[in-house]
Protein backbone atom coordinates (compact mmCIF):
# COMPACT_ATOMS: atom_id res chain seq x y z
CA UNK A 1 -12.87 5.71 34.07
CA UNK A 2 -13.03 9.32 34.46
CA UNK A 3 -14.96 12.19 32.48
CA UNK A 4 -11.08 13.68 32.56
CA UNK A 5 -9.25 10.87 31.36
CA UNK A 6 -11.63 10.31 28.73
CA UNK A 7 -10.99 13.76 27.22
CA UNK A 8 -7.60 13.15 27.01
CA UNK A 9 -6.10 12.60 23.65
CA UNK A 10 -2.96 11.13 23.19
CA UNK A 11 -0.50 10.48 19.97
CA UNK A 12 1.55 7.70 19.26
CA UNK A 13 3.52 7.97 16.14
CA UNK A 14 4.05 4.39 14.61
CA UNK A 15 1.30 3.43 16.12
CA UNK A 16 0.26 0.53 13.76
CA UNK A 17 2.31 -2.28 15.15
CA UNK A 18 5.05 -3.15 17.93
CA UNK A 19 5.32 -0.93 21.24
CA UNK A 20 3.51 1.33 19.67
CA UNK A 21 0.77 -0.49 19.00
CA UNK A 22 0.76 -2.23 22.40
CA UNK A 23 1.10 0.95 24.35
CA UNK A 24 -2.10 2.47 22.45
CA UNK A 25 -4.10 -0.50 23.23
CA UNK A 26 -3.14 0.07 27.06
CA UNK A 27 -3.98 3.51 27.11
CA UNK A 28 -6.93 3.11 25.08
CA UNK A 29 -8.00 0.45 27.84
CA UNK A 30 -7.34 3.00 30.20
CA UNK A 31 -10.25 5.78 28.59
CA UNK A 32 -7.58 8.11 26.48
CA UNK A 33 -8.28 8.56 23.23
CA UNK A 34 -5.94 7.46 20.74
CA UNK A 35 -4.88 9.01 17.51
CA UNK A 36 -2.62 6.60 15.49
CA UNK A 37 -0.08 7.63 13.62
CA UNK A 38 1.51 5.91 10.84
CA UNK A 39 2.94 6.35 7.58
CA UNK A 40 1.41 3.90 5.93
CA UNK A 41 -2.06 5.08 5.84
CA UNK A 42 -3.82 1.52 4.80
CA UNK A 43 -2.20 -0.04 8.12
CA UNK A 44 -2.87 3.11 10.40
CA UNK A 45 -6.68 2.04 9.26
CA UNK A 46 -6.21 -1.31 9.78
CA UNK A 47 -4.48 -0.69 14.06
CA UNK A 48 -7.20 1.77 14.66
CA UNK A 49 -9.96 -0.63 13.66
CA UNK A 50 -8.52 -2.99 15.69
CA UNK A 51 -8.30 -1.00 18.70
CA UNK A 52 -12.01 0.21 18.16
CA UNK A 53 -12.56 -3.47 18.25
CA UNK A 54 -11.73 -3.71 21.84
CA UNK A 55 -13.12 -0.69 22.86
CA UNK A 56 -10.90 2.16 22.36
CA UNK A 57 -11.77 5.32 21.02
CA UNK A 58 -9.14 5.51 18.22
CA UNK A 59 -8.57 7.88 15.46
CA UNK A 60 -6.03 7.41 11.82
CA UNK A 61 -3.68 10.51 11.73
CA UNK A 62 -1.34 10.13 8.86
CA UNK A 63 2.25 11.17 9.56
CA UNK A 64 5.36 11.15 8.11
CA UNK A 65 8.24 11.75 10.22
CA UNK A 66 10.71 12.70 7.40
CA UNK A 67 7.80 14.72 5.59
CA UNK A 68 7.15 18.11 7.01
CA UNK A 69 4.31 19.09 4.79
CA UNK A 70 2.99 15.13 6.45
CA UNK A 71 3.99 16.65 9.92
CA UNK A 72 2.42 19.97 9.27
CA UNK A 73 -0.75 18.36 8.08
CA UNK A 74 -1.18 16.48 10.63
CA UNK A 75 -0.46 19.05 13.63
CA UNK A 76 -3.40 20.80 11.59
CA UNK A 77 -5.91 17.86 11.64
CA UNK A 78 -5.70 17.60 15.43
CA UNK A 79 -5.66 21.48 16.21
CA UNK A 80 -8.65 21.44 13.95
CA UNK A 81 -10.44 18.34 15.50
CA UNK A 82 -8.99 18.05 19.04
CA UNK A 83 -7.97 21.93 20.03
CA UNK A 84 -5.01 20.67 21.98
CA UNK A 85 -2.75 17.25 22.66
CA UNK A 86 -2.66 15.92 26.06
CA UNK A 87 0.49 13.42 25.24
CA UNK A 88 2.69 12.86 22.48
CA UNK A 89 5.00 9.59 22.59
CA UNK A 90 7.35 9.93 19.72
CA UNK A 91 7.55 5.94 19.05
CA UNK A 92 8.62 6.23 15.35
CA UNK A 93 12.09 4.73 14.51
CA UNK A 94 14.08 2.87 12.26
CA UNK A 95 17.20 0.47 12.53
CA UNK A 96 19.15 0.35 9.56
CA UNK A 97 22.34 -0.99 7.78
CA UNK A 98 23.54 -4.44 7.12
CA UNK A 99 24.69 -6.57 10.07
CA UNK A 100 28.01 -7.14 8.97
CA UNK A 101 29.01 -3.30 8.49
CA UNK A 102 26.85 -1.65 11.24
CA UNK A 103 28.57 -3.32 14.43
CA UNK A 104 32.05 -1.70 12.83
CA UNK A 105 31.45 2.67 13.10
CA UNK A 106 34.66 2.64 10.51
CA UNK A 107 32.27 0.82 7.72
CA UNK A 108 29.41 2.88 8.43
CA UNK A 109 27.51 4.29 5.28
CA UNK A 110 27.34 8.00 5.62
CA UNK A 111 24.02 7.52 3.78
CA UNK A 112 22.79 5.35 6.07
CA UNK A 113 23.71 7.41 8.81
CA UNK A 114 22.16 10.39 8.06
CA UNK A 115 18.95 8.59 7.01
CA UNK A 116 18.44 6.96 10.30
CA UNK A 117 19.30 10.53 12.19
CA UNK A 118 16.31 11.84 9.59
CA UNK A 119 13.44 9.40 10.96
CA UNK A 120 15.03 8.98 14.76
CA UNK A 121 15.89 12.45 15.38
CA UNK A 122 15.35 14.91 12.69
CA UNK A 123 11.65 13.60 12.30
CA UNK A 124 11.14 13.16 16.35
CA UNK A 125 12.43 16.71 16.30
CA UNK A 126 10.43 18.08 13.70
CA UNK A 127 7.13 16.35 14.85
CA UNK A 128 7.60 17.55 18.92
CA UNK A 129 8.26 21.43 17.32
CA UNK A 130 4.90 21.14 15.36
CA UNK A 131 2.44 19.94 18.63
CA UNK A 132 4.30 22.00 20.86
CA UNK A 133 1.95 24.24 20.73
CA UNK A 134 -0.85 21.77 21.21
CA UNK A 135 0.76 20.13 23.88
CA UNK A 136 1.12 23.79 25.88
CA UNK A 137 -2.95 23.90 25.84
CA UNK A 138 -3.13 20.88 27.96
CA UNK A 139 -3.31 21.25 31.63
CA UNK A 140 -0.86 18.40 32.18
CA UNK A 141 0.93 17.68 28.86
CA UNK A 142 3.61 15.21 28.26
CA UNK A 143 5.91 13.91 26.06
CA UNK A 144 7.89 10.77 25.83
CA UNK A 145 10.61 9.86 23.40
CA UNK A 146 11.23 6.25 22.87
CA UNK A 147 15.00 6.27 23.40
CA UNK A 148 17.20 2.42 24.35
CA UNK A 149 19.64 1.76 26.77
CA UNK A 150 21.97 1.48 23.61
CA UNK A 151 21.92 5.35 23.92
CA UNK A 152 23.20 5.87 27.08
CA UNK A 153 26.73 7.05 26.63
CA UNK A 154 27.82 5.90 30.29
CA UNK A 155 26.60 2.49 30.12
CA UNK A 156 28.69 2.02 26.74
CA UNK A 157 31.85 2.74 28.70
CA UNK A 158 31.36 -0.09 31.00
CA UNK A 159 32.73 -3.24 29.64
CA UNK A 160 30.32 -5.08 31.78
CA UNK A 161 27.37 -3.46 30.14
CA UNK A 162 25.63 -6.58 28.60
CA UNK A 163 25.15 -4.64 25.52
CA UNK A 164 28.84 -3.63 25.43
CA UNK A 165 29.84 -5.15 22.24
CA UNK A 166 27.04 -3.69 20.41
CA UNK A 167 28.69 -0.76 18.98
CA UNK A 168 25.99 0.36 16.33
CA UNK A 169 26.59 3.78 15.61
CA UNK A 170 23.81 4.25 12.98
CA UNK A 171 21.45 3.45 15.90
CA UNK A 172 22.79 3.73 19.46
CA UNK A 173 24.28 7.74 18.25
CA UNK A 174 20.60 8.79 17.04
CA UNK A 175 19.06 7.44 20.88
CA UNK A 176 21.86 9.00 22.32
CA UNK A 177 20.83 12.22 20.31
CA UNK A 178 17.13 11.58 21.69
CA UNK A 179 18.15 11.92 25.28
CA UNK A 180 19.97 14.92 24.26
CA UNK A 181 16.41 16.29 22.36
CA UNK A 182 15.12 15.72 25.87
CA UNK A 183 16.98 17.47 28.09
CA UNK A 184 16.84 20.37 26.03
CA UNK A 185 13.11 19.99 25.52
CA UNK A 186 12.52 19.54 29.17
CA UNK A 187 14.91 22.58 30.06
CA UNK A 188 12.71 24.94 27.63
CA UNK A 189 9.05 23.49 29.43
CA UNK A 190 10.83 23.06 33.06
CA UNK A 191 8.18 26.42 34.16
CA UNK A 192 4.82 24.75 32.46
CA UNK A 193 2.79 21.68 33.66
CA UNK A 194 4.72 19.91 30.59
CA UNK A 195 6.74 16.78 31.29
CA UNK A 196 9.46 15.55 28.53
CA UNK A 197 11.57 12.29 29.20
CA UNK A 198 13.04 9.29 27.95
CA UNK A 199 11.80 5.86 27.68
CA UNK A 200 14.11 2.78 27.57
CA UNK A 201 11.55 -0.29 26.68
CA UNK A 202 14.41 -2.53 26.67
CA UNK A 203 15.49 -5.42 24.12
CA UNK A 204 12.30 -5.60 22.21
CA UNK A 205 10.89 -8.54 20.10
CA UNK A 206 10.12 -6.53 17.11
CA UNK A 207 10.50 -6.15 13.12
CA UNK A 208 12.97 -3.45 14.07
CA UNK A 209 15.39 -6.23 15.20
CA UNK A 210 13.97 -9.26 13.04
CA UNK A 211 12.19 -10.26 16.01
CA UNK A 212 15.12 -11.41 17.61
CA UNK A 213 14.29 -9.47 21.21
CA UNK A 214 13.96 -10.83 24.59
CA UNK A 215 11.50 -8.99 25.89
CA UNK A 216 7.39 -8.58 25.14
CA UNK A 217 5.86 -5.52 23.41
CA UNK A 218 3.69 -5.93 26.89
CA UNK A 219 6.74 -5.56 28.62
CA UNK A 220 8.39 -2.74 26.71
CA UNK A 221 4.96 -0.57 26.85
CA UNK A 222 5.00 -0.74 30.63
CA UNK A 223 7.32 2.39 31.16
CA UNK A 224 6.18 4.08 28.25
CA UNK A 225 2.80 4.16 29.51
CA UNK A 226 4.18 4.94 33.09
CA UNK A 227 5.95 8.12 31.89
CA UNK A 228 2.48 8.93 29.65
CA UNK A 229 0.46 9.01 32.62
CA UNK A 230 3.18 10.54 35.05
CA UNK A 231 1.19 12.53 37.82
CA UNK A 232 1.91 16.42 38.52
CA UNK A 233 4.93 15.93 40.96
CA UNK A 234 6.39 13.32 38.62
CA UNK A 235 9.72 13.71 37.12
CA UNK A 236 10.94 15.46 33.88
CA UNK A 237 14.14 15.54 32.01
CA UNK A 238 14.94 12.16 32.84
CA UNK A 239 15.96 8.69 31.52
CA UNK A 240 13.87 5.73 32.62
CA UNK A 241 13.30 2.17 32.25
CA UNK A 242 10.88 0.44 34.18
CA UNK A 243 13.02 -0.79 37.09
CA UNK A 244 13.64 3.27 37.40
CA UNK A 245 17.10 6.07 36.32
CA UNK A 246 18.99 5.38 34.01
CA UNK A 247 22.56 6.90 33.20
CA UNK A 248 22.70 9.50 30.35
C-alpha cells in the first residue's frame, strides 16, 4: 500500500448499497480513501461505518443528484476538506416505470421519462460539472460513468443481442445519453492527465432490477474499479466491460 495511493480520494455517488457499495469496499481495500455519497444521509452513515469496519478510510458526503444546492454543497465540503478529487465514479441511477408499460416506448410516461433523464443524466451531468474542477488538481484524475450494455445503440440493432427484446426507453435512452456525456467529456480533458469512460457492469443483481440479475455486485465492480485505477497510458473516451470494447 503506497504513501500515493493512500492520498488518493475517490467518490462514489450511491455509494450506500449495490455496485456502489461493493466497488468502495474494493478500493477502500486497496488504500484510497472513500467518500460515500448518498442521498439518504442515515444510510450513507450506516455504508461508511461499515466500510471503516473493515478497514477503509471512509467519509459520509451527502449528495443529491437532482439537487444542485445538494451538488454544490457537497463539491464545497471536499474542496474544503480534501483540496482536490482523484476519481469520481458517477454510480447514481434509477430504473423506473411499471413493467407492463416500460418494455412498449409508445406507453412511455413523459413524466417518467424525464425524471429518470434528471437522476441518470441531468444529475450525472450536473455532479461531473461541479468536481471538474477538483478532479483537474489531481495528477491523474478520472472519471467513470456507470453506463449498461442496454445503452449501446449498435448492440440494440442486432437481433441476436441477448438483450434485444428489452426495449426500455426510460432506461436504455438515458445510458445511451451517458456514453454520449462521455465522449464529450473525454473530448474536452483529451490534453490533461484526466481519463473519462464508460463502465458496463453487466446484468446486475440489484434493487434497481428487483434483484432479478445474473451477475454479482463482485462481478459488476470488477471493471468499474479497473477503469478507476486505469494507469497513465490507459484509455479514455471509451466503452468497456470487463471482457474489454464495447460498441457505442
Amino acid at each position: 500500500m503506497s504513501e500515493q495511493t493512500l492520498s488518493k480520494t475517490i467518490l462514489i455517488t450511491g455509494a450506500n448499497k449495490g455496485i456502489g457499495f461493493e466497488t468502495a469496499r474494493r478500493l477502500g481495500s486497496q488504500g484510497f480513501t472513500i467518500l460515500v455519497g448518498a442521498r439518504n444521509k442515515e444510510r450513507g452513515i450506516e455504508a461508511k461505518a461499515k466500510l471503516q469496519s473493515e478497514g477503509v478510510t471512509a467519509h459520509f458526503i451527502e449528495l443529491d443528484a437532482t439537487s444542485q444546492l445538494s451538488i454544490d454543497s457537497a463539491a464545497k465540503e471536499i474542496g474544503g476538506t480534501f483540496g482536490r478529487l482523484d476519481v469520481l465514479i458517477n454510480n447514481v441511477g434509477v430504473a423506473l416505470g411499471n413493467l407492463e408499460d416500460i418494455l412498449v416506448p409508445s406507453r412511455t410516461d413523459v413524466k417518467v421519462l424525464r425524471e429518470t433523464f434528471e437522476t441518470n443524466f441531468f444529475g450525472m451531468f450536473a455532479i461531473t460539472k461541479a468536481l471538474l474542477p477538483l478532479i483537474r488538481k489531481s495528477a491523474a484524475g478520472r472519471i467513470v460513468n456507470l453506463s449498461s450494455g442496454l445503452g449501446s445503440l449498435t448492440l440494440h440493432s442486432d437481433p441476436v443481442f441477448e438483450f434485444y427484446d428489452n426495449k426500455i426507453l426510460l432506461y436504455n435512452t438515458s445510458k445511451t445519453a451517458v456514453n454520449a456525456l462521455t465522449v464529450h467529456f473525454a473530448h474536452e480533458l483529451k490534453d490533461t492527465p484526466v481519463k473519462v469512460n464508460s463502465a458496463d457492469p453487466g446484468f446486475t443483481t440489484t434493487d434497481l432490477n428487483g434483484f432479478q440479475g445474473k451477475r454479482t455486485v463482485e462481478q459488476a465492480a470488477e471493471i468499474v474499479v479497473r477503469l478507476a485505477t486505469l494507469s497513465d497510458d490507459g484509455p479514455t473516451g471509451g466503452f468497456f466491460d470487463e471482457n474489454g470494447v464495447l460498441p457505442w
